[in-house]
N, C-alpha and C. Protein backbone atom coordinates (compact mmCIF):
# COMPACT_ATOMS: atom_id res chain seq x y z
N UNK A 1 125.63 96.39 301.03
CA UNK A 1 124.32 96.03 301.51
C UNK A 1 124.51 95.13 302.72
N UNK A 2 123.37 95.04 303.70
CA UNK A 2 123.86 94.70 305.37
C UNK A 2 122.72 93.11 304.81
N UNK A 3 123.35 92.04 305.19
CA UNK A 3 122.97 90.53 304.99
C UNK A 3 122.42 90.15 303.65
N UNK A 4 123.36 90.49 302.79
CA UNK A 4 123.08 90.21 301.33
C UNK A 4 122.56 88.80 301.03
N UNK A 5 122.50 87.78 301.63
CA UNK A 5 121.86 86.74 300.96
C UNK A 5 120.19 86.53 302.16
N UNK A 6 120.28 87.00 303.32
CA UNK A 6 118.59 87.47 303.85
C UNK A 6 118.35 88.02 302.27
N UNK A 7 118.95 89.54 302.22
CA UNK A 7 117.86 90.21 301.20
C UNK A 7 117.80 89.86 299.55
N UNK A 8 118.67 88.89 299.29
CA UNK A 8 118.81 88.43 298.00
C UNK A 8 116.96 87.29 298.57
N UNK A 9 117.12 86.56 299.42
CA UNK A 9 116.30 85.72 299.41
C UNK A 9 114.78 86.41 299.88
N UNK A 10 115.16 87.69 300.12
CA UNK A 10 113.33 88.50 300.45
C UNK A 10 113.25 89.17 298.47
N UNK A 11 114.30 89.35 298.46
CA UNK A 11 113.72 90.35 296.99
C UNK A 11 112.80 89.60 296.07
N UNK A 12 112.78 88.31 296.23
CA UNK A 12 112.46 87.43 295.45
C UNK A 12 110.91 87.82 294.75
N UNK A 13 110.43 88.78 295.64
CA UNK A 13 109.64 89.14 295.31
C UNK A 13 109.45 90.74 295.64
N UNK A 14 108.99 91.69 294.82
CA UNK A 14 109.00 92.79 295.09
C UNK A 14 107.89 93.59 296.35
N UNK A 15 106.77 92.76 296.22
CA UNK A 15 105.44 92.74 297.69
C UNK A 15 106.44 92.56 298.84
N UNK A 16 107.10 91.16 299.12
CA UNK A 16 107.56 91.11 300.39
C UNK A 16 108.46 91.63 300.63
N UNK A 17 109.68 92.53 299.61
CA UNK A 17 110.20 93.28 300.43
C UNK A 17 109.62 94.73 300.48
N UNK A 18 108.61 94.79 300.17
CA UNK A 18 108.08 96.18 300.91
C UNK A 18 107.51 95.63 302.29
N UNK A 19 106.48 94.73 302.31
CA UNK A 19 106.55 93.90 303.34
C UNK A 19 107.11 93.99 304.60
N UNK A 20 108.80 93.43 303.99
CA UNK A 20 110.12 93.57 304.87
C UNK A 20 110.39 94.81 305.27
N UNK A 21 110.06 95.53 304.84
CA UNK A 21 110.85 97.54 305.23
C UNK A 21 109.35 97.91 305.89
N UNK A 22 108.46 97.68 305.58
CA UNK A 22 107.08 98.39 306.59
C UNK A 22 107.69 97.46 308.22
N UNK A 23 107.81 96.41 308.16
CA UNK A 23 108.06 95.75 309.53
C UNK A 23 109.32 96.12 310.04
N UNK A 24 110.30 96.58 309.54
CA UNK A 24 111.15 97.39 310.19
C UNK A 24 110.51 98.31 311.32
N UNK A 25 111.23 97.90 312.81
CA UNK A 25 111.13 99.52 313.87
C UNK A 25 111.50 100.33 313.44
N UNK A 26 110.84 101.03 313.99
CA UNK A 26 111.35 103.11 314.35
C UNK A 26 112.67 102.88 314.95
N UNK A 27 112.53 102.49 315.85
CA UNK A 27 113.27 101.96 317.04
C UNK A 27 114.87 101.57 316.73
N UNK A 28 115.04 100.59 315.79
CA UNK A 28 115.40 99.72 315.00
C UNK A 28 116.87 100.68 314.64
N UNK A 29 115.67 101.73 313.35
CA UNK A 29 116.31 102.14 312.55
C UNK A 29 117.27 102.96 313.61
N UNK A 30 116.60 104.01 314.47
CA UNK A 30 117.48 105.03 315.20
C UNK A 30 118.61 104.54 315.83
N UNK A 31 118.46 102.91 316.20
CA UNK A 31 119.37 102.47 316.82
C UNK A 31 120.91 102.52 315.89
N UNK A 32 120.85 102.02 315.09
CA UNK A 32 121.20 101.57 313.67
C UNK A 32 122.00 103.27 312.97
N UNK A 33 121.14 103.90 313.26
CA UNK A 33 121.75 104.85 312.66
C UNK A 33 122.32 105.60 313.91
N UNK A 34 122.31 106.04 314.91
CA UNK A 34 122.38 106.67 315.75
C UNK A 34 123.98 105.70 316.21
N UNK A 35 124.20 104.72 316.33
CA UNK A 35 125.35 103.77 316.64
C UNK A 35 126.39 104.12 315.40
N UNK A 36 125.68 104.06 314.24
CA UNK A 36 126.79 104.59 313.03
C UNK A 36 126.89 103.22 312.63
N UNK A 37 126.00 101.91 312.54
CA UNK A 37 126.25 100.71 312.00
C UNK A 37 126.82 100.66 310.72
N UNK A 38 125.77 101.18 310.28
CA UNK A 38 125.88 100.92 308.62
C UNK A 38 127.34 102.15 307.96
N UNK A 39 127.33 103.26 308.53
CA UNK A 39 128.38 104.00 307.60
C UNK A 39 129.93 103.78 308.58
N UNK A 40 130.15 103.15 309.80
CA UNK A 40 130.89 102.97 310.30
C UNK A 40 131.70 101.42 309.97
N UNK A 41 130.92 100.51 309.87
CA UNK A 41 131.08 99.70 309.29
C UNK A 41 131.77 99.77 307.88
N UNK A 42 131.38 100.44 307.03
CA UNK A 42 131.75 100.29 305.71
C UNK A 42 133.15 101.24 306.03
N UNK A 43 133.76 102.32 306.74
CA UNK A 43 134.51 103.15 307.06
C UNK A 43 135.52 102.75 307.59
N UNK A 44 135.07 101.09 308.79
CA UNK A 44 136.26 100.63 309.22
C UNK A 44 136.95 99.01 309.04
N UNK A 45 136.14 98.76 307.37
CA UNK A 45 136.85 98.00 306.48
C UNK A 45 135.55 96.37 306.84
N UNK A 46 134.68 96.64 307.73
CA UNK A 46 134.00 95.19 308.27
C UNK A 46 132.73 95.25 307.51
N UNK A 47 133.03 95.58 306.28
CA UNK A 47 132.09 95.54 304.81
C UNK A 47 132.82 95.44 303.87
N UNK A 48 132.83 94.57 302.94
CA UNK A 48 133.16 94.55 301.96
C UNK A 48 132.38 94.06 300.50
N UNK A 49 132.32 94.77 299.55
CA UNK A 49 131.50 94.19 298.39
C UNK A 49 131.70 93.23 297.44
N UNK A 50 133.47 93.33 297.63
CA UNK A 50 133.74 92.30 296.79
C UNK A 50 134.26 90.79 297.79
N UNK A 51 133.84 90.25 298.60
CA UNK A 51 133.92 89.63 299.51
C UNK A 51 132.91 88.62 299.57
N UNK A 52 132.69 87.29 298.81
CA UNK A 52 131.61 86.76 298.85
C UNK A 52 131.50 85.65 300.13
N UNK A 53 132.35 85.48 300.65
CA UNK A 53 132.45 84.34 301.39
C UNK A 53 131.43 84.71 302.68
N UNK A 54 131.28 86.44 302.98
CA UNK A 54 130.10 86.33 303.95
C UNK A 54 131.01 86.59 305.40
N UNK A 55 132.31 85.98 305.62
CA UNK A 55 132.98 85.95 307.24
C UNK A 55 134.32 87.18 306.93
N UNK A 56 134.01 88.21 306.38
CA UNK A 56 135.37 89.16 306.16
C UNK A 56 134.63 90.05 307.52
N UNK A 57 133.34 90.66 307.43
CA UNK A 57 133.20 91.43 308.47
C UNK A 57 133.43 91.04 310.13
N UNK A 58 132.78 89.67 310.10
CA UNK A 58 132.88 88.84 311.68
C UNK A 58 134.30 89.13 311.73
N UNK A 59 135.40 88.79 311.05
CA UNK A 59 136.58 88.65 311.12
C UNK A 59 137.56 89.94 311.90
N UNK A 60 136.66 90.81 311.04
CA UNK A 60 137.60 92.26 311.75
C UNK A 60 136.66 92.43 313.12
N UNK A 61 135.58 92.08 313.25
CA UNK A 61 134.90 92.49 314.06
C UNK A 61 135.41 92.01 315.48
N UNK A 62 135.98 90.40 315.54
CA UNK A 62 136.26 89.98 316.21
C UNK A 62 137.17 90.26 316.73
N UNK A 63 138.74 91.40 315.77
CA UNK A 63 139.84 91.57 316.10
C UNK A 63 139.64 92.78 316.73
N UNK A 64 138.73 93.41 316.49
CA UNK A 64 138.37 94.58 317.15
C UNK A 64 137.89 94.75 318.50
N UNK A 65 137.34 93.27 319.06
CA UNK A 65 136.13 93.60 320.18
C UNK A 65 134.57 93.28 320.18
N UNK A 66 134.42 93.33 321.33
CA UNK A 66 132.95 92.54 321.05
C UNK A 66 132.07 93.94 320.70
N UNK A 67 131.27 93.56 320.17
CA UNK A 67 130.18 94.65 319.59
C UNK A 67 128.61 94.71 319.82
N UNK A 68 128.36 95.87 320.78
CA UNK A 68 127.49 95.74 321.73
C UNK A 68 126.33 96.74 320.80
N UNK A 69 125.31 96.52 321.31
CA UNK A 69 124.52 97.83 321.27
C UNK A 69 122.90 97.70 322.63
N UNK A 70 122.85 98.60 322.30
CA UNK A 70 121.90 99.12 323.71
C UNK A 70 120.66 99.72 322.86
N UNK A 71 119.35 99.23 323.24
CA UNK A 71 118.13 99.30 322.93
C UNK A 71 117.74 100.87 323.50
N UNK A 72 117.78 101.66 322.54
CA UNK A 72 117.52 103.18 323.00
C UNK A 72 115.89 103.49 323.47
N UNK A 73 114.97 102.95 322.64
CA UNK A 73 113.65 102.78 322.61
C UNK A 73 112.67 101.67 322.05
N UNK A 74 111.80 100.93 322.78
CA UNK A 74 111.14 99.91 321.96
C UNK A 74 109.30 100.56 322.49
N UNK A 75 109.06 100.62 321.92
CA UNK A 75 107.51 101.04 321.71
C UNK A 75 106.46 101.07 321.08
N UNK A 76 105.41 100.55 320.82
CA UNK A 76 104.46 100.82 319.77
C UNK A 76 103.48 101.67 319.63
N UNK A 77 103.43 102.92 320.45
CA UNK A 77 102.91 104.20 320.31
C UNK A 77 103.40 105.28 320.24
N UNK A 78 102.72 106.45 320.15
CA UNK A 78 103.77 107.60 319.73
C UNK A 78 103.67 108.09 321.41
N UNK A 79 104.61 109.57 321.22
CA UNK A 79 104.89 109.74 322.82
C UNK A 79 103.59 110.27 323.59
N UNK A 80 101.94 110.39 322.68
CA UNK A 80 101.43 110.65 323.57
C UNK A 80 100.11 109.35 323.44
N UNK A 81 100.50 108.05 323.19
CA UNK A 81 99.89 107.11 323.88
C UNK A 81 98.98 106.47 322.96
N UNK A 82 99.04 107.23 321.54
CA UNK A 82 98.25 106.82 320.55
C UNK A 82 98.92 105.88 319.71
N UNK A 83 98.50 104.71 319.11
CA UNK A 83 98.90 103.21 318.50
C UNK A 83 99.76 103.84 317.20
N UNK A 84 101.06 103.51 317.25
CA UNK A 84 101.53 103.78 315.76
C UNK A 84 101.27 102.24 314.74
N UNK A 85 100.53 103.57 313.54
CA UNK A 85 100.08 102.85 312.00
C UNK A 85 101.26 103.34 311.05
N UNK A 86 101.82 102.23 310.66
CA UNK A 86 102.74 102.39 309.58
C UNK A 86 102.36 102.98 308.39
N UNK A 87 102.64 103.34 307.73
CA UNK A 87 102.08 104.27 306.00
C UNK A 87 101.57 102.81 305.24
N UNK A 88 100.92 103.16 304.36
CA UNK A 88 100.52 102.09 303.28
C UNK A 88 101.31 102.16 302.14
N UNK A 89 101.31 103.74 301.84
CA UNK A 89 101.53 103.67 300.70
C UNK A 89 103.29 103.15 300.50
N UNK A 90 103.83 103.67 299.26
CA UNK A 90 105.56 103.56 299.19
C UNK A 90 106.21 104.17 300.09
N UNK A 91 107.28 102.84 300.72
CA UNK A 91 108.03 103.37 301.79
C UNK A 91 108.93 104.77 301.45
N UNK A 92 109.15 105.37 302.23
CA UNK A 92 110.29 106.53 302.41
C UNK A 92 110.88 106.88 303.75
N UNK A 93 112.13 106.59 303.93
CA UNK A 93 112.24 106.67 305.05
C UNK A 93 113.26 108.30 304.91
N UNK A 94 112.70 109.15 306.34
CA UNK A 94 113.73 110.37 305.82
C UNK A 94 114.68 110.55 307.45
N UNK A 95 115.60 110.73 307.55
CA UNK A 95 117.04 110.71 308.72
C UNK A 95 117.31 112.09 308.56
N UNK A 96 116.88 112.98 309.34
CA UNK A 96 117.62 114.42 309.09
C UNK A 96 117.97 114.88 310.96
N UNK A 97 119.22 115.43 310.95
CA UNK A 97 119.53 116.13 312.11
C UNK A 97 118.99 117.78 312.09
N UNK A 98 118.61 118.06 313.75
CA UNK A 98 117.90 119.09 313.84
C UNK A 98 119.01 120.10 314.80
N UNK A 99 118.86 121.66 314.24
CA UNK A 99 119.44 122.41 315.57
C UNK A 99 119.05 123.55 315.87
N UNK A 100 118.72 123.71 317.11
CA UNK A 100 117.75 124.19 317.95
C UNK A 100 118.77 125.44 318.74
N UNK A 101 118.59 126.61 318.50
CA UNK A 101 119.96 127.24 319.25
C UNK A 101 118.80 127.37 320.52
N UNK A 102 119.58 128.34 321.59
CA UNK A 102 119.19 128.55 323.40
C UNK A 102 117.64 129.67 321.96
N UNK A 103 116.59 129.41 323.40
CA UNK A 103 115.28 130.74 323.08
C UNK A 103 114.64 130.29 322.15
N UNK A 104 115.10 129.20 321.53
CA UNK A 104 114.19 129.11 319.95
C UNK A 104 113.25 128.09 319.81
N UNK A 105 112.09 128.53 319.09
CA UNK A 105 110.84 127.80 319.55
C UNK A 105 110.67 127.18 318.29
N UNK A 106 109.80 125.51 317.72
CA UNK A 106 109.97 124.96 317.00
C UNK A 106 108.09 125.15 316.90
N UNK A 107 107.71 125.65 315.40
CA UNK A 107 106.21 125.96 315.82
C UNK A 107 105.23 124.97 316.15
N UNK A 108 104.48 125.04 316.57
CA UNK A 108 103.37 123.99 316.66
C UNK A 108 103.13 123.03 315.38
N UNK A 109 102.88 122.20 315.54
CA UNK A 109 102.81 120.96 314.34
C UNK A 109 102.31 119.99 314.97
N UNK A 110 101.92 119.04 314.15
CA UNK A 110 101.88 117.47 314.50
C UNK A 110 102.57 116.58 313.42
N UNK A 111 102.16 115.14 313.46
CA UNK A 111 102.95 114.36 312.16
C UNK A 111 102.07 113.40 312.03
N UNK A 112 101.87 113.26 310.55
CA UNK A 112 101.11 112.37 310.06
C UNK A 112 101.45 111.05 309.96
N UNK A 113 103.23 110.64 310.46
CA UNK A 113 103.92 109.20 310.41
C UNK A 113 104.16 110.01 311.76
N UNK A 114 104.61 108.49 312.11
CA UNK A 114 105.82 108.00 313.24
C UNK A 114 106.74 108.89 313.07
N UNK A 115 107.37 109.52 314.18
CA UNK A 115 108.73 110.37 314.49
C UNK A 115 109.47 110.01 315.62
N UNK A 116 110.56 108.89 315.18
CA UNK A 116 111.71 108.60 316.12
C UNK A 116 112.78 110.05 316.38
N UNK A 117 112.63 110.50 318.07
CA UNK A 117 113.60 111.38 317.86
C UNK A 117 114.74 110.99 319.25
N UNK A 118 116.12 111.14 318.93
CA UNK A 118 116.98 111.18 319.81
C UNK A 118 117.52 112.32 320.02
N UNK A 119 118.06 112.84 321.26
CA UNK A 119 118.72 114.04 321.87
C UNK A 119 120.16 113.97 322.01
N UNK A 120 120.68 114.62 320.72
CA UNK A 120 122.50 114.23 320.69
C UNK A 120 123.18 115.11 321.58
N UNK A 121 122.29 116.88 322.19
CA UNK A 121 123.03 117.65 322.72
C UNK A 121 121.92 118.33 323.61
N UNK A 122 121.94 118.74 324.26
CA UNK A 122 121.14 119.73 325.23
C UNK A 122 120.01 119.34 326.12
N UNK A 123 118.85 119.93 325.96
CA UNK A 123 117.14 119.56 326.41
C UNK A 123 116.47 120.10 326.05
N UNK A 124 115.26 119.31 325.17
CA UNK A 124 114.22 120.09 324.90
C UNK A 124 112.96 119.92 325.22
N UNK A 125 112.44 121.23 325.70
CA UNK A 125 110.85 121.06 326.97
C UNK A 125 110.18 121.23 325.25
N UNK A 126 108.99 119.70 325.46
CA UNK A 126 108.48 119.49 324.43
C UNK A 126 106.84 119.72 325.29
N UNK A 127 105.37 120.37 324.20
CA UNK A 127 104.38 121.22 325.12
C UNK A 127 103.64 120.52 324.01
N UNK A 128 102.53 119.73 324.59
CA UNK A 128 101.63 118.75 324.07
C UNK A 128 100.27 119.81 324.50
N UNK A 129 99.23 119.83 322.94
CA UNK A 129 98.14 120.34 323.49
C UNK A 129 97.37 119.82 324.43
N UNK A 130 97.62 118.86 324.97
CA UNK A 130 96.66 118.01 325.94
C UNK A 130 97.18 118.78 327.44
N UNK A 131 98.01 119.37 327.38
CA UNK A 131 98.52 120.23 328.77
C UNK A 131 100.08 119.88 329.02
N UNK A 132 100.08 118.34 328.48
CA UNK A 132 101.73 117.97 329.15
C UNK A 132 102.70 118.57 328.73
N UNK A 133 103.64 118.60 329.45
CA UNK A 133 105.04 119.09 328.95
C UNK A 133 106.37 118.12 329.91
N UNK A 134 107.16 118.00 329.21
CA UNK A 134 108.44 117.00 329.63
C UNK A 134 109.26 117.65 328.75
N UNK A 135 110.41 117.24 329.56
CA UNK A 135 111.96 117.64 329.36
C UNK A 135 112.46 116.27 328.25
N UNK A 136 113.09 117.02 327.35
CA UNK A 136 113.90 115.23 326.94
C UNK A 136 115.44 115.81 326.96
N UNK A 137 116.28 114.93 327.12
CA UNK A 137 117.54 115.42 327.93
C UNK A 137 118.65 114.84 326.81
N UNK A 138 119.47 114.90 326.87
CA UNK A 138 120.87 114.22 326.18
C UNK A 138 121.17 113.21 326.39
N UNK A 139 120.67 112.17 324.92
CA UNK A 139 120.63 110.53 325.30
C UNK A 139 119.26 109.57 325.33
N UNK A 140 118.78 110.78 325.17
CA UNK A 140 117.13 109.99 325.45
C UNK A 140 116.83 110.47 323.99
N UNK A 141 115.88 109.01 323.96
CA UNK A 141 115.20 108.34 322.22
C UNK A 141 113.85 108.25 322.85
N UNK A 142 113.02 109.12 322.19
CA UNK A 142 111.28 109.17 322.33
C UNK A 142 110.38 109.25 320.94
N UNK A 143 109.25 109.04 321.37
CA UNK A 143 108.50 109.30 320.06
C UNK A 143 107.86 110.64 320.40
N UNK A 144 107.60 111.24 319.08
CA UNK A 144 106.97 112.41 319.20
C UNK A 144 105.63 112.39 319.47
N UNK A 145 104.82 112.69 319.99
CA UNK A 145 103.72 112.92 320.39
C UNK A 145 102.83 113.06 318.43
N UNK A 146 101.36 112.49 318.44
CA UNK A 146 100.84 112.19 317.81
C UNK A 146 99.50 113.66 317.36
N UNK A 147 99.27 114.57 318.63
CA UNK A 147 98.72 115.57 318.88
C UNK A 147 99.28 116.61 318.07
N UNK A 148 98.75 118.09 318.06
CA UNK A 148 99.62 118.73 318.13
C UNK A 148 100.47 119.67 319.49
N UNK A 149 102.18 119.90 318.81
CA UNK A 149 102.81 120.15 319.87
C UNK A 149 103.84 120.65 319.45
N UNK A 150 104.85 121.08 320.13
CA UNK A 150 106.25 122.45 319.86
C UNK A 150 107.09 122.30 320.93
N UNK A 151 108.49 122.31 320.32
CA UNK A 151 108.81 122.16 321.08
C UNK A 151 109.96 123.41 321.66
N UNK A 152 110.50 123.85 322.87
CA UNK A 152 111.34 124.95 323.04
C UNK A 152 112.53 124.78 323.76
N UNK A 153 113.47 125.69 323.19
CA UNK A 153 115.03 125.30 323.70
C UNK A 153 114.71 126.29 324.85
N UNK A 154 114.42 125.97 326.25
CA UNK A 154 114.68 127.07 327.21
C UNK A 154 115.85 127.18 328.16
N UNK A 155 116.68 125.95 327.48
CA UNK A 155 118.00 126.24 328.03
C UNK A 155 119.05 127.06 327.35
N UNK A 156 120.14 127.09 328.08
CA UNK A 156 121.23 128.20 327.47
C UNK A 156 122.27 127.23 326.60
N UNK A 157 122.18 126.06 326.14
CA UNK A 157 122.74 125.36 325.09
C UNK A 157 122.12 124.77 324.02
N UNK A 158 122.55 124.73 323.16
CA UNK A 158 121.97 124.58 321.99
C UNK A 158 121.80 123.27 322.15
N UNK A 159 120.18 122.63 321.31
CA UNK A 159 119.63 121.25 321.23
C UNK A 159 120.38 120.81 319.85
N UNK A 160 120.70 119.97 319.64
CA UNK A 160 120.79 118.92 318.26
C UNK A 160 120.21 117.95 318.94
N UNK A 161 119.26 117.22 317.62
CA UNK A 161 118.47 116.00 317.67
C UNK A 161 118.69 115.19 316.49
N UNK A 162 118.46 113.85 316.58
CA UNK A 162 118.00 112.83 315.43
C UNK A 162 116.90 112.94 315.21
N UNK A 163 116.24 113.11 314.14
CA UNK A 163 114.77 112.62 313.68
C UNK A 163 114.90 111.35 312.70
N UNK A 164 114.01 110.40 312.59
CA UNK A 164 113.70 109.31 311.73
C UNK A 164 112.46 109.48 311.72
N UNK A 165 112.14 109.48 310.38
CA UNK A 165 110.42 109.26 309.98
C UNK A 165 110.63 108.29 309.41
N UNK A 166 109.51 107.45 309.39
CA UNK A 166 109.74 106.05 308.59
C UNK A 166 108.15 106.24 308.09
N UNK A 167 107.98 106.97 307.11
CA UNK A 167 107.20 107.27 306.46
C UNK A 167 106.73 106.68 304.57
N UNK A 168 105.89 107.61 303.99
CA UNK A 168 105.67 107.08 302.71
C UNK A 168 105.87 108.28 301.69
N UNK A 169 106.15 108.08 300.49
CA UNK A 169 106.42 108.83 299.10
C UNK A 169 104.83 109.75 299.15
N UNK A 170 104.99 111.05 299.20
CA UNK A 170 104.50 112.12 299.23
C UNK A 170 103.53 112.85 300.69
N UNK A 171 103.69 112.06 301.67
CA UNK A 171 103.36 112.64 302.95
C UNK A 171 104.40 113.30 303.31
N UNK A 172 103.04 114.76 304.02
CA UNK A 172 104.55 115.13 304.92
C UNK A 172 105.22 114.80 305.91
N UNK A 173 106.19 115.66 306.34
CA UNK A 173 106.84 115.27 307.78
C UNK A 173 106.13 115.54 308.66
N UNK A 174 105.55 116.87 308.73
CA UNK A 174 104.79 117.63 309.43
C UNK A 174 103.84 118.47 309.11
N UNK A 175 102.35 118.82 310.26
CA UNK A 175 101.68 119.72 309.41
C UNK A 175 101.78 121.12 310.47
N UNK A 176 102.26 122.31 309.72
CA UNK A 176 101.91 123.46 311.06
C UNK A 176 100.02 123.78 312.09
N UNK A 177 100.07 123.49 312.84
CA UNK A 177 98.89 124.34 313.57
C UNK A 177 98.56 125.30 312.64
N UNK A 178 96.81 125.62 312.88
CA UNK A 178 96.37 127.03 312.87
C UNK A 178 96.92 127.81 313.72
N UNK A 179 96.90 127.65 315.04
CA UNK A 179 97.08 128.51 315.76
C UNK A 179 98.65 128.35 316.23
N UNK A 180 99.38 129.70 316.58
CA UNK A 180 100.70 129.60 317.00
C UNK A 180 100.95 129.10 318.26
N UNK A 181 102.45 128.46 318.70
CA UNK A 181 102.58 128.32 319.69
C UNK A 181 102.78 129.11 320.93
N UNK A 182 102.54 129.13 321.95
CA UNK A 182 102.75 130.09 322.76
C UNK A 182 104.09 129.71 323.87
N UNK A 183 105.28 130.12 323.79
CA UNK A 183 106.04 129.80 324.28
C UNK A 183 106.39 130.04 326.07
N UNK A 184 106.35 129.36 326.84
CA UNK A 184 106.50 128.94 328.30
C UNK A 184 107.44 130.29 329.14
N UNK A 185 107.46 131.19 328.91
CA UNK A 185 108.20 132.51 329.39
C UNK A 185 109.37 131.96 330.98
């Protein structure tokens, strides 16, 4: 667990640490996961459980190098300008990678939470019913648009993405359109 005596001293009550996880970023998390904090850490020994003293991780950390990270996205709306509302109900947060081969169209949808997405490989021209359309490229962390929208691989390499929803226990991820998408020829 990442600052065991912070979260020993939030559990104290079960309200504030839900509390604590609704005030968590989108942002935050992608960073966090997208860097490999948490499973890299435990992989290259600067976690330990049986370690109470608290300074075993600083320790390797220090022998290792300084340890940077870079703010991929900070925002409080989704990508098309509308205020993100956190869920009420029980947190769920879901981390799934996406892959998108060349030609392939992702159908129209929207999302009822927040959708942190990063671009691990390619570009994908993302088509907002409001008319817009933008490229997101390799490296770039956006929010998904709040509308509905689809997105299409019209390049000749395949997309992989991060998604983070930081959502609640029985919403979905997404809902499909009535109507299909019509893809950009």
């Amino acid at each position: 667990m990442l600052f065991p005596k912070t979260l020993n001293n939030v559990a104290a009550s079960r309200h504030s640490l839900r509390n604590a996880v609704r005030c968590l970023s989108s942002a935050s998390l992608l960073l966090a996961l997208s860097c490999g904090i948490a499973t890299n850490a435990r992989a290259h020994g600067t976690h330990d459980d049986h370690q109470d003293d608290g300074h075993h991780g600083a320790q390797v950390a220090q022998n290792a190098g300084a340890v940077t990270s870079n703010v991929l996205l900070e925002t409080s709306t989704h990508g098309d300008g509308v205020p993100i509302v956190y869920p009420t109900g029980k947190p769920l947060i879901t981390v799934r990678t996406t892959h998108i081969p060349p030609g392939a169209v992702i159908p129209k949808h929207r999302h009822p939470i927040p959708l942190v997405v990063y671009i691990l490989e390619g570009e994908l021209t993302l088509h907002v019913d409001d008319g817009s359309v933008r490229v997101a490229k390799e490296g770039e962390a956006f929010m998904e648009a709040s509308n509905w929208h689809y997105g299409q691989n019209a390049g000749t390499k395949p997309v992989r993405l991060l998604a983070v929803y930081p959502g609640e226990v029985g919403a979905p991820l997404s809902v499909r359109a009535p109507d299909p998408a019509k893809p950009v020829q």
